[in-house]
C-alpha atoms as a PDB file:
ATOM      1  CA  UNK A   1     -30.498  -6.953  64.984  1.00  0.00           C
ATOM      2  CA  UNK A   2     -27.322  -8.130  63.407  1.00  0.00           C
ATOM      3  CA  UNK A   3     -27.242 -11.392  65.541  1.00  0.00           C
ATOM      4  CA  UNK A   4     -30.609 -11.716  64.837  1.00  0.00           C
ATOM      5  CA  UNK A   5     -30.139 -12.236  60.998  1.00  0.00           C
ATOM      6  CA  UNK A   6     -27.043 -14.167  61.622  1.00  0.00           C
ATOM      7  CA  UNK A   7     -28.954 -16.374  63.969  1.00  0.00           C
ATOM      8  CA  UNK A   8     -31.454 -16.652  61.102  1.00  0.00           C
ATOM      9  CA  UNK A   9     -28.575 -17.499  57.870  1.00  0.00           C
ATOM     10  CA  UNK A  10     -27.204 -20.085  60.223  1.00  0.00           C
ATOM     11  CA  UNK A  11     -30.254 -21.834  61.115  1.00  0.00           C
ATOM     12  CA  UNK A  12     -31.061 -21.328  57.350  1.00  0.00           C
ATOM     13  CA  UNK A  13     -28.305 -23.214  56.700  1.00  0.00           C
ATOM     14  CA  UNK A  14     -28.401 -26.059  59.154  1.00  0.00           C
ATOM     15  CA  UNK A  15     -31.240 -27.018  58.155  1.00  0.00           C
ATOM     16  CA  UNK A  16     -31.220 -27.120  54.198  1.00  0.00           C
ATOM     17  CA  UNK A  17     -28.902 -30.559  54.159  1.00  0.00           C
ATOM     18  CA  UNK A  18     -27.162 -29.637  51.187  1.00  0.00           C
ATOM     19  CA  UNK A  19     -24.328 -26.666  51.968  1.00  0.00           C
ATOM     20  CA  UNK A  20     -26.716 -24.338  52.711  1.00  0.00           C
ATOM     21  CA  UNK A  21     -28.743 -24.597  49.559  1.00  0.00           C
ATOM     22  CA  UNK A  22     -32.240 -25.908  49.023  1.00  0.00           C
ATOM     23  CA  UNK A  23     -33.498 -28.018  45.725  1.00  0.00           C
ATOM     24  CA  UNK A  24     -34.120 -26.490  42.845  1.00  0.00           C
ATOM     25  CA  UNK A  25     -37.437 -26.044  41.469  1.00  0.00           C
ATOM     26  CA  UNK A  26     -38.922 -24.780  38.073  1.00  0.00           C
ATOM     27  CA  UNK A  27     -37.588 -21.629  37.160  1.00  0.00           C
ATOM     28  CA  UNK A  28     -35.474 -21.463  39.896  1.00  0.00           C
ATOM     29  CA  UNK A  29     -31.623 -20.285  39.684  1.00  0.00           C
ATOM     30  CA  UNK A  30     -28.202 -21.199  41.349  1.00  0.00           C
ATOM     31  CA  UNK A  31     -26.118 -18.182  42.469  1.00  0.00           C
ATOM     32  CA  UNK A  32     -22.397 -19.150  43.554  1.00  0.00           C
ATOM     33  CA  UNK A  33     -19.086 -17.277  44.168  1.00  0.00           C
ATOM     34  CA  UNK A  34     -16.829 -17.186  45.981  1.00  0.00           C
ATOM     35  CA  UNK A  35     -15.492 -14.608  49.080  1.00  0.00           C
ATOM     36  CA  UNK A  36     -12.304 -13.207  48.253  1.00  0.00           C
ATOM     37  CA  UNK A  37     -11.594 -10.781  51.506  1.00  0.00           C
ATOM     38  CA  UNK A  38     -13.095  -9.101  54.368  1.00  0.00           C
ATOM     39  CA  UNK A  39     -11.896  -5.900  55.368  1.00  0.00           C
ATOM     40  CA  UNK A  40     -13.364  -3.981  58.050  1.00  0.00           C
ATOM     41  CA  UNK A  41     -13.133  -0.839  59.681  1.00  0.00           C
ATOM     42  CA  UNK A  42     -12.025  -0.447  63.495  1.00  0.00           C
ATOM     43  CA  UNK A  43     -12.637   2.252  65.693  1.00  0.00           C
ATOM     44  CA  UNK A  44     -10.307   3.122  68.437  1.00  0.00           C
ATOM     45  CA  UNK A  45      -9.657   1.037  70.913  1.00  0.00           C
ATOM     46  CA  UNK A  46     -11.975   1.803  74.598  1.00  0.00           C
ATOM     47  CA  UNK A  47      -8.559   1.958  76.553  1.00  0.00           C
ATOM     48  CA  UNK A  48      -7.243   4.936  74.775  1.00  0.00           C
ATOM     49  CA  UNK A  49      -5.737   6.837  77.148  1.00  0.00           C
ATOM     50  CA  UNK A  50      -4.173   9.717  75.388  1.00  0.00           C
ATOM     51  CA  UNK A  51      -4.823  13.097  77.326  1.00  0.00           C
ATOM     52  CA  UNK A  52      -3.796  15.741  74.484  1.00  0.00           C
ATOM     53  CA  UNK A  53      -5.688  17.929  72.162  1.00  0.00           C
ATOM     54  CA  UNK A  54      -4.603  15.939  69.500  1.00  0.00           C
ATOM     55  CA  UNK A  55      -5.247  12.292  71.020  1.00  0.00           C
ATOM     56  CA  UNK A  56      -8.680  14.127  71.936  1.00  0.00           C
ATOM     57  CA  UNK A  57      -9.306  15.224  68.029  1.00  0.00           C
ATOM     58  CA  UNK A  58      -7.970  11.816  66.725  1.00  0.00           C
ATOM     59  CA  UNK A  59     -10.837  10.061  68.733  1.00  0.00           C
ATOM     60  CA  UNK A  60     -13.341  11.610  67.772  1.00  0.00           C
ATOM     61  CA  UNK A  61     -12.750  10.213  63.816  1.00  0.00           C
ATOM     62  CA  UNK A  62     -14.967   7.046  63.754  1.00  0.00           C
ATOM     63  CA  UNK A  63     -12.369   5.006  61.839  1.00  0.00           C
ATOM     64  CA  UNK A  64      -8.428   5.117  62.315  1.00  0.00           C
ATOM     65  CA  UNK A  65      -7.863   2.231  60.477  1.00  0.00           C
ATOM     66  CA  UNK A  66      -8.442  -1.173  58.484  1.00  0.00           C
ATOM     67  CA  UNK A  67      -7.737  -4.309  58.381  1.00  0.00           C
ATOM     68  CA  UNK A  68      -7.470  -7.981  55.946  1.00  0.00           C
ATOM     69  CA  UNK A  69      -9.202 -11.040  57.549  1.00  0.00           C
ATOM     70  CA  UNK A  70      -7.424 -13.622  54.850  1.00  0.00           C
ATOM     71  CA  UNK A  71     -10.204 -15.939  56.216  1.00  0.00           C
ATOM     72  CA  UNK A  72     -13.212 -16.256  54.152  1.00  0.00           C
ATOM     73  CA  UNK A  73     -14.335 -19.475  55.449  1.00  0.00           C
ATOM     74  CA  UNK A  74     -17.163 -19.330  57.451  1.00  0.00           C
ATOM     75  CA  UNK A  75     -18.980 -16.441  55.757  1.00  0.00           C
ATOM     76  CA  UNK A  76     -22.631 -16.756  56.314  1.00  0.00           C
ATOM     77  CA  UNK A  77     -24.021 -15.813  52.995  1.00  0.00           C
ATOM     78  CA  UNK A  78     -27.848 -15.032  52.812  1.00  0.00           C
ATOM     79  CA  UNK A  79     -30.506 -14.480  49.595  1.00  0.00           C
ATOM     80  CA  UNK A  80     -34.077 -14.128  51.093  1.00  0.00           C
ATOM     81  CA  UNK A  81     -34.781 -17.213  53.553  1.00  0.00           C
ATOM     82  CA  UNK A  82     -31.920 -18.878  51.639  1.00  0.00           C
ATOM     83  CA  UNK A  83     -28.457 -19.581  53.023  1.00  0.00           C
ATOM     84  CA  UNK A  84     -25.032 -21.173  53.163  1.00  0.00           C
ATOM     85  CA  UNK A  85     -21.514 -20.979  54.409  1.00  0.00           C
ATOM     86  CA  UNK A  86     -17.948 -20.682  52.305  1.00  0.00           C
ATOM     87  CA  UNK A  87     -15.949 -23.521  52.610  1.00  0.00           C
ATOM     88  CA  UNK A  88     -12.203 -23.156  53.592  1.00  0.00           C
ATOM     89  CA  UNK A  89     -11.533 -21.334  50.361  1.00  0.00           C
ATOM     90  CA  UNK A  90     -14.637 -19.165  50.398  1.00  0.00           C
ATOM     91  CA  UNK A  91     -16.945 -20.824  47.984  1.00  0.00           C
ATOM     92  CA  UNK A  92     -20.417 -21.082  48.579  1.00  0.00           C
ATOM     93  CA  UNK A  93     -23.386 -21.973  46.727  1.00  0.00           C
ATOM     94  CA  UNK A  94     -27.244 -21.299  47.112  1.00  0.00           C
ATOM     95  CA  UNK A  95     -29.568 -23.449  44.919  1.00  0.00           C
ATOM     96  CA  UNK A  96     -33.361 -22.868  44.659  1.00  0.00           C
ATOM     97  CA  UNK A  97     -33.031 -18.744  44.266  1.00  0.00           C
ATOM     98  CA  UNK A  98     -36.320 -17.356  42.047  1.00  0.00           C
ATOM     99  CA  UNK A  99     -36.237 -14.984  39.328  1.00  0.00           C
ATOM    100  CA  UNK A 100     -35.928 -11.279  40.350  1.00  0.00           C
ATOM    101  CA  UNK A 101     -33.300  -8.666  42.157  1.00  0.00           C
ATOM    102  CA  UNK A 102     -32.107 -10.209  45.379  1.00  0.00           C
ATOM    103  CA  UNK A 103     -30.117  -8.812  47.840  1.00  0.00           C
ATOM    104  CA  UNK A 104     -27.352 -10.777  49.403  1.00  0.00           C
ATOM    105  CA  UNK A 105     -25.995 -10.409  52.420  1.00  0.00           C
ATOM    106  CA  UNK A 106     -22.654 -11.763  53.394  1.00  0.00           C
ATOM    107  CA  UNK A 107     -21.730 -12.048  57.388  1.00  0.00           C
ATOM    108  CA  UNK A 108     -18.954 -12.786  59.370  1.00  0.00           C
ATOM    109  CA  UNK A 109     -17.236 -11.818  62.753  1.00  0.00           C
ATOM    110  CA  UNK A 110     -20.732  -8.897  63.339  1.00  0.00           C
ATOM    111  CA  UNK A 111     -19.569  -7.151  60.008  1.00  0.00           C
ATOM    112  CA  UNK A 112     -22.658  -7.560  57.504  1.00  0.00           C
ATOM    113  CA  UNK A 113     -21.459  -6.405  53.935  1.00  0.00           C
ATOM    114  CA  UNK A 114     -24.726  -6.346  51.009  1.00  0.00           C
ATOM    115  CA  UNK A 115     -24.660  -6.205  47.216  1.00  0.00           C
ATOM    116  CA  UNK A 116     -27.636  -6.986  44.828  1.00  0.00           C
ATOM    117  CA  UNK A 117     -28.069  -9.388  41.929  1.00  0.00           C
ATOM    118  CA  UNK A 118     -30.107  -9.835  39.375  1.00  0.00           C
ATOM    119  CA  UNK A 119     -31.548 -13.790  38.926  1.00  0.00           C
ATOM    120  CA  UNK A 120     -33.373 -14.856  35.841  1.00  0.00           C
ATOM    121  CA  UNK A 121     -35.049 -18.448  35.287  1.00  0.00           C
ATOM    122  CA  UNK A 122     -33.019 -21.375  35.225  1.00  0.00           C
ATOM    123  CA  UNK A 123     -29.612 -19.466  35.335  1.00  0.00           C
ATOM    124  CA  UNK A 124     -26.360 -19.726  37.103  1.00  0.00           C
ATOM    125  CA  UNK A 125     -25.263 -16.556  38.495  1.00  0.00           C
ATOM    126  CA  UNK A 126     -21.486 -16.632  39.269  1.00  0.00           C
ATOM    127  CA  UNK A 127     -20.018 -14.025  41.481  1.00  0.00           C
ATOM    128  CA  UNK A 128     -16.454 -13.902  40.938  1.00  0.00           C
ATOM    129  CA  UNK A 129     -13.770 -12.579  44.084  1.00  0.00           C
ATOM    130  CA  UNK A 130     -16.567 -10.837  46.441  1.00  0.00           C
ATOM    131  CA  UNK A 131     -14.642  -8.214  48.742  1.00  0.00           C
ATOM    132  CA  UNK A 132     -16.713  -7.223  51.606  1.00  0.00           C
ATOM    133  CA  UNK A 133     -15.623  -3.865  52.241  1.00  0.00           C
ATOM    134  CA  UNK A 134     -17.407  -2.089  55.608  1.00  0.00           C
ATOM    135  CA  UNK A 135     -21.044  -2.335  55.213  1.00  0.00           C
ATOM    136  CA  UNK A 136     -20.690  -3.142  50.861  1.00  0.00           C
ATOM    137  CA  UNK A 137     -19.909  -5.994  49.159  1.00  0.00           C
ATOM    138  CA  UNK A 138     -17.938  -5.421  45.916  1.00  0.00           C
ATOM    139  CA  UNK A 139     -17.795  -8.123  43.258  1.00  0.00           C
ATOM    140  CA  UNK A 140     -15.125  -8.632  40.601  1.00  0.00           C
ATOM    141  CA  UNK A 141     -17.061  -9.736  38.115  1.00  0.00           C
ATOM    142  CA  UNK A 142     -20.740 -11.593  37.536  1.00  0.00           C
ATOM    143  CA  UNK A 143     -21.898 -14.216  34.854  1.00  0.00           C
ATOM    144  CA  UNK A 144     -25.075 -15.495  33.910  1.00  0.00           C
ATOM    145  CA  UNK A 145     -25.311 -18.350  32.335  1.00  0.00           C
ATOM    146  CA  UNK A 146     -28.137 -20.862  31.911  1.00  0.00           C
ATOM    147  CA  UNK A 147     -28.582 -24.181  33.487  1.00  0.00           C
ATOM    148  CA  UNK A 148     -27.057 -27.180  31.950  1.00  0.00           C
ATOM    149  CA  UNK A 149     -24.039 -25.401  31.332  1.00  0.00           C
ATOM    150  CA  UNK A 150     -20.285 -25.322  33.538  1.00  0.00           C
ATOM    151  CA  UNK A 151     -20.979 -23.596  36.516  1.00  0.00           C
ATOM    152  CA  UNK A 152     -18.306 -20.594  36.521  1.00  0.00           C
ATOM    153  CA  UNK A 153     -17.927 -20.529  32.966  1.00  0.00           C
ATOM    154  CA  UNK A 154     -18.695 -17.656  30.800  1.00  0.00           C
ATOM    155  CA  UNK A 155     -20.896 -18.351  27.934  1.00  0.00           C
ATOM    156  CA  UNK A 156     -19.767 -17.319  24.220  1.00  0.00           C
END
């Protein structure tokens, strides 16, 4: 299922010809951000070959540790049929989003990571240091602002 929907994001954004984004229409909203780190859960490793109780006990835990990917280019990022991929410093932009509460799904490596937004008309939604964390995607901060303004710049 998971290569499925990265299948899809990737296609998504192949085919849009402008990073990932499609034109904006009336009413319709720019969301941007950019991907700050990926951190992922690992299980234990298939070769574990530990024979005691306690190497026994300490496999059964589904996660024995974590780690940083400092990479965030190449995130697939995903709002509806919508899509793109973060540049080398893990900015991405998707033009054309309509009004409502979108999910967003952020993809790299077969860890999927999801948050929500909400999109009004004719706004710029700026989502500031995303972290995807496991199966969530936290985000530092989000502005709205409306179009016509600097992208990335909160309104007073």
């Amino acid at each position: 299922m998971l290569t499925i929907v990265a299948i899809g994001l990737f296609l998504t954004a192949c085919s849009s010809g402008n990073d990932g984004g499609s034109v904006s229409g009336s009413g319709s909203s720019t969301v941007e951000g950019n991907v700050s780190s990926i951190t992922m859960a690992m299980l234990p490793p298939l070769d574990n070959k530990e024979y005691s109780l306690a190497g026994f006990l300490k496999s059964l835990l589904p996660v024995q540790s974590a780690y940083a990917d400092s990479t965030v280019e190449g995130v697939q990022v995903g709002i509806g049929s919508l899509g793109t991929t973060t540049n080398s410093s893990g900015y991405f932009r998707i033009d054309g989003v309509p009004p409502g509460t979108h999910e967003i799904v952020f993809s790299k490596n077969n860890q999927t990571a999801r948050t929500s937004v909400g999109v009004g008309e004719n706004e710029i939604i700026t989502m500031r240091n995303v972290r995807m964390q496991g199966s969530q995607a936290r985000v530092e901060n989000v502005e709205h602002q409306p179009m016509g303004g600097t992208p990335g710049t909160p309104q007073n």
